[in-house]
N, C-alpha and C. Protein backbone atom coordinates (compact mmCIF):
# COMPACT_ATOMS: atom_id res chain seq x y z
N UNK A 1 -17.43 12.54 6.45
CA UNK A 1 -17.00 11.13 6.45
C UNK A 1 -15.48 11.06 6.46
N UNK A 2 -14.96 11.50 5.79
CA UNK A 2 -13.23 12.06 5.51
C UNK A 2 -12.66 12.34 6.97
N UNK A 3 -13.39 13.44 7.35
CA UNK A 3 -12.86 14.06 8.62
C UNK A 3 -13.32 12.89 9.70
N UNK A 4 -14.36 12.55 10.01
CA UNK A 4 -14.46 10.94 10.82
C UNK A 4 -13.20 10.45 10.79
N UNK A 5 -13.15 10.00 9.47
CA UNK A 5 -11.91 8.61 8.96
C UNK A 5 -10.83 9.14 9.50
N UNK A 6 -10.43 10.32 9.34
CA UNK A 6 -8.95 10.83 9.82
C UNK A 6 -8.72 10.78 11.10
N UNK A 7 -9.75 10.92 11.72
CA UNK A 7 -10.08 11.67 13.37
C UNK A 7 -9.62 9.97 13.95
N UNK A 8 -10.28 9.28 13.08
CA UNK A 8 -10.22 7.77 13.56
C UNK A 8 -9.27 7.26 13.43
N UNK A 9 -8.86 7.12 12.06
CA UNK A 9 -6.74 6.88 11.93
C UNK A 9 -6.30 7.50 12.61
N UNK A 10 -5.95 8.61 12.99
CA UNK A 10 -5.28 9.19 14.49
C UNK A 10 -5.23 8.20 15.23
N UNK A 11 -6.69 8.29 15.79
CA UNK A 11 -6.91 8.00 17.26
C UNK A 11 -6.80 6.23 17.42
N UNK A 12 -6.66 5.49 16.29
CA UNK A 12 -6.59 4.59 16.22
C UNK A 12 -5.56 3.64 17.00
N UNK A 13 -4.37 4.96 17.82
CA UNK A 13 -3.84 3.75 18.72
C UNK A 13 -4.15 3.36 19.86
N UNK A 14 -5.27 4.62 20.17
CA UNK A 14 -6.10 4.25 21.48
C UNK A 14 -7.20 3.37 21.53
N UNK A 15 -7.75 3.49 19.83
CA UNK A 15 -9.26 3.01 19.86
C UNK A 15 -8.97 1.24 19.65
N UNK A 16 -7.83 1.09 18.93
CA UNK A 16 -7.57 -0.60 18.29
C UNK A 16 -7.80 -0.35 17.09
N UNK A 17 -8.34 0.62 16.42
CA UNK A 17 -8.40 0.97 15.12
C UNK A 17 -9.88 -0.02 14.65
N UNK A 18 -10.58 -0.06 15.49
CA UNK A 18 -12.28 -0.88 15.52
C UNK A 18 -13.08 0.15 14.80
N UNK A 19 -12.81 1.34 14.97
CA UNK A 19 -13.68 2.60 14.48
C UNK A 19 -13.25 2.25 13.02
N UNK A 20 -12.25 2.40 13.06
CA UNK A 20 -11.49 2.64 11.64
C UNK A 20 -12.12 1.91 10.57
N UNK A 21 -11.83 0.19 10.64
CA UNK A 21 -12.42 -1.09 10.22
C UNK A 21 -13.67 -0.56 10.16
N UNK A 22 -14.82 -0.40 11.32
CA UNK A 22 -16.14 0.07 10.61
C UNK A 22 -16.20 1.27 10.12
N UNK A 23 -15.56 2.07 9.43
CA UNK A 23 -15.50 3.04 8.69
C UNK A 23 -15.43 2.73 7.21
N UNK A 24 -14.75 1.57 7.41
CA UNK A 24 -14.05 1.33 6.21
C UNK A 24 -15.24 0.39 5.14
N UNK A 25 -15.59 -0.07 6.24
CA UNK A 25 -16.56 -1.04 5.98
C UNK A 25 -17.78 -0.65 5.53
N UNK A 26 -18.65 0.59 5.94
CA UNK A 26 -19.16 1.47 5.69
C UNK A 26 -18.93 1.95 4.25
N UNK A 27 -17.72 2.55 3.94
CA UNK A 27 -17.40 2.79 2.98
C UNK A 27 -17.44 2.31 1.91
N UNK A 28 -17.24 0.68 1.86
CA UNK A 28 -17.38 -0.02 0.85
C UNK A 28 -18.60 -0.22 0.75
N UNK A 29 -19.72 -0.53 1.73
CA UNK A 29 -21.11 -0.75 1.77
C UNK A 29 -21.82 0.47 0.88
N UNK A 30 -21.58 1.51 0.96
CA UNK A 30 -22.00 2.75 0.22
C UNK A 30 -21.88 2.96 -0.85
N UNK A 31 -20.21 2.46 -1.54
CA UNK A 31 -20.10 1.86 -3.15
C UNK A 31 -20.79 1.17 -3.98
N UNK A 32 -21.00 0.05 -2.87
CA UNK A 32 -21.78 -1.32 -3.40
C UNK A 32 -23.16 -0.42 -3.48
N UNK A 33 -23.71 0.22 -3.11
CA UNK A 33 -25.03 0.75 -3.36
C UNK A 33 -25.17 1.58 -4.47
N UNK A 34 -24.07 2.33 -4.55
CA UNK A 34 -24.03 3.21 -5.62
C UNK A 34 -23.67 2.63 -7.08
N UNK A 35 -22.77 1.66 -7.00
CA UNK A 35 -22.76 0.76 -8.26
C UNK A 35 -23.61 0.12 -8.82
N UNK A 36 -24.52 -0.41 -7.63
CA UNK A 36 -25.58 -1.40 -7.75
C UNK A 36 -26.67 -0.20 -8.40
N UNK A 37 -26.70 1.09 -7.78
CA UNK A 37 -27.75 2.21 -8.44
C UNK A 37 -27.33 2.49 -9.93
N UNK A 38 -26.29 2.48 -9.68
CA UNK A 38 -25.64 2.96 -11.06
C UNK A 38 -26.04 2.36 -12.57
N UNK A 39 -25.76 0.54 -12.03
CA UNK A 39 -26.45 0.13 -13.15
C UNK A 39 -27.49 -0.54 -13.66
């Protein structure tokens, strides 16, 4: 996931940084699950 994200910030001046945003977004979605498991 890390190595994605990086690969994607790089490349982000070609991509518009759209990858990036759904990476990110992703990311937080996966928290929210794990918090929500958590308690």
């Amino acid at each position: 996931m890390i190595i994605i994200w990086a690969i994607s910030f790089f490349g982000g001046f070609y991509t518009g940084g759209i990858i990036h945003v759904l990476i990110v977004i992703a990311i937080i979605a996966i928290l929210l699950r794990v918090i929500r498991g958590a308690a």
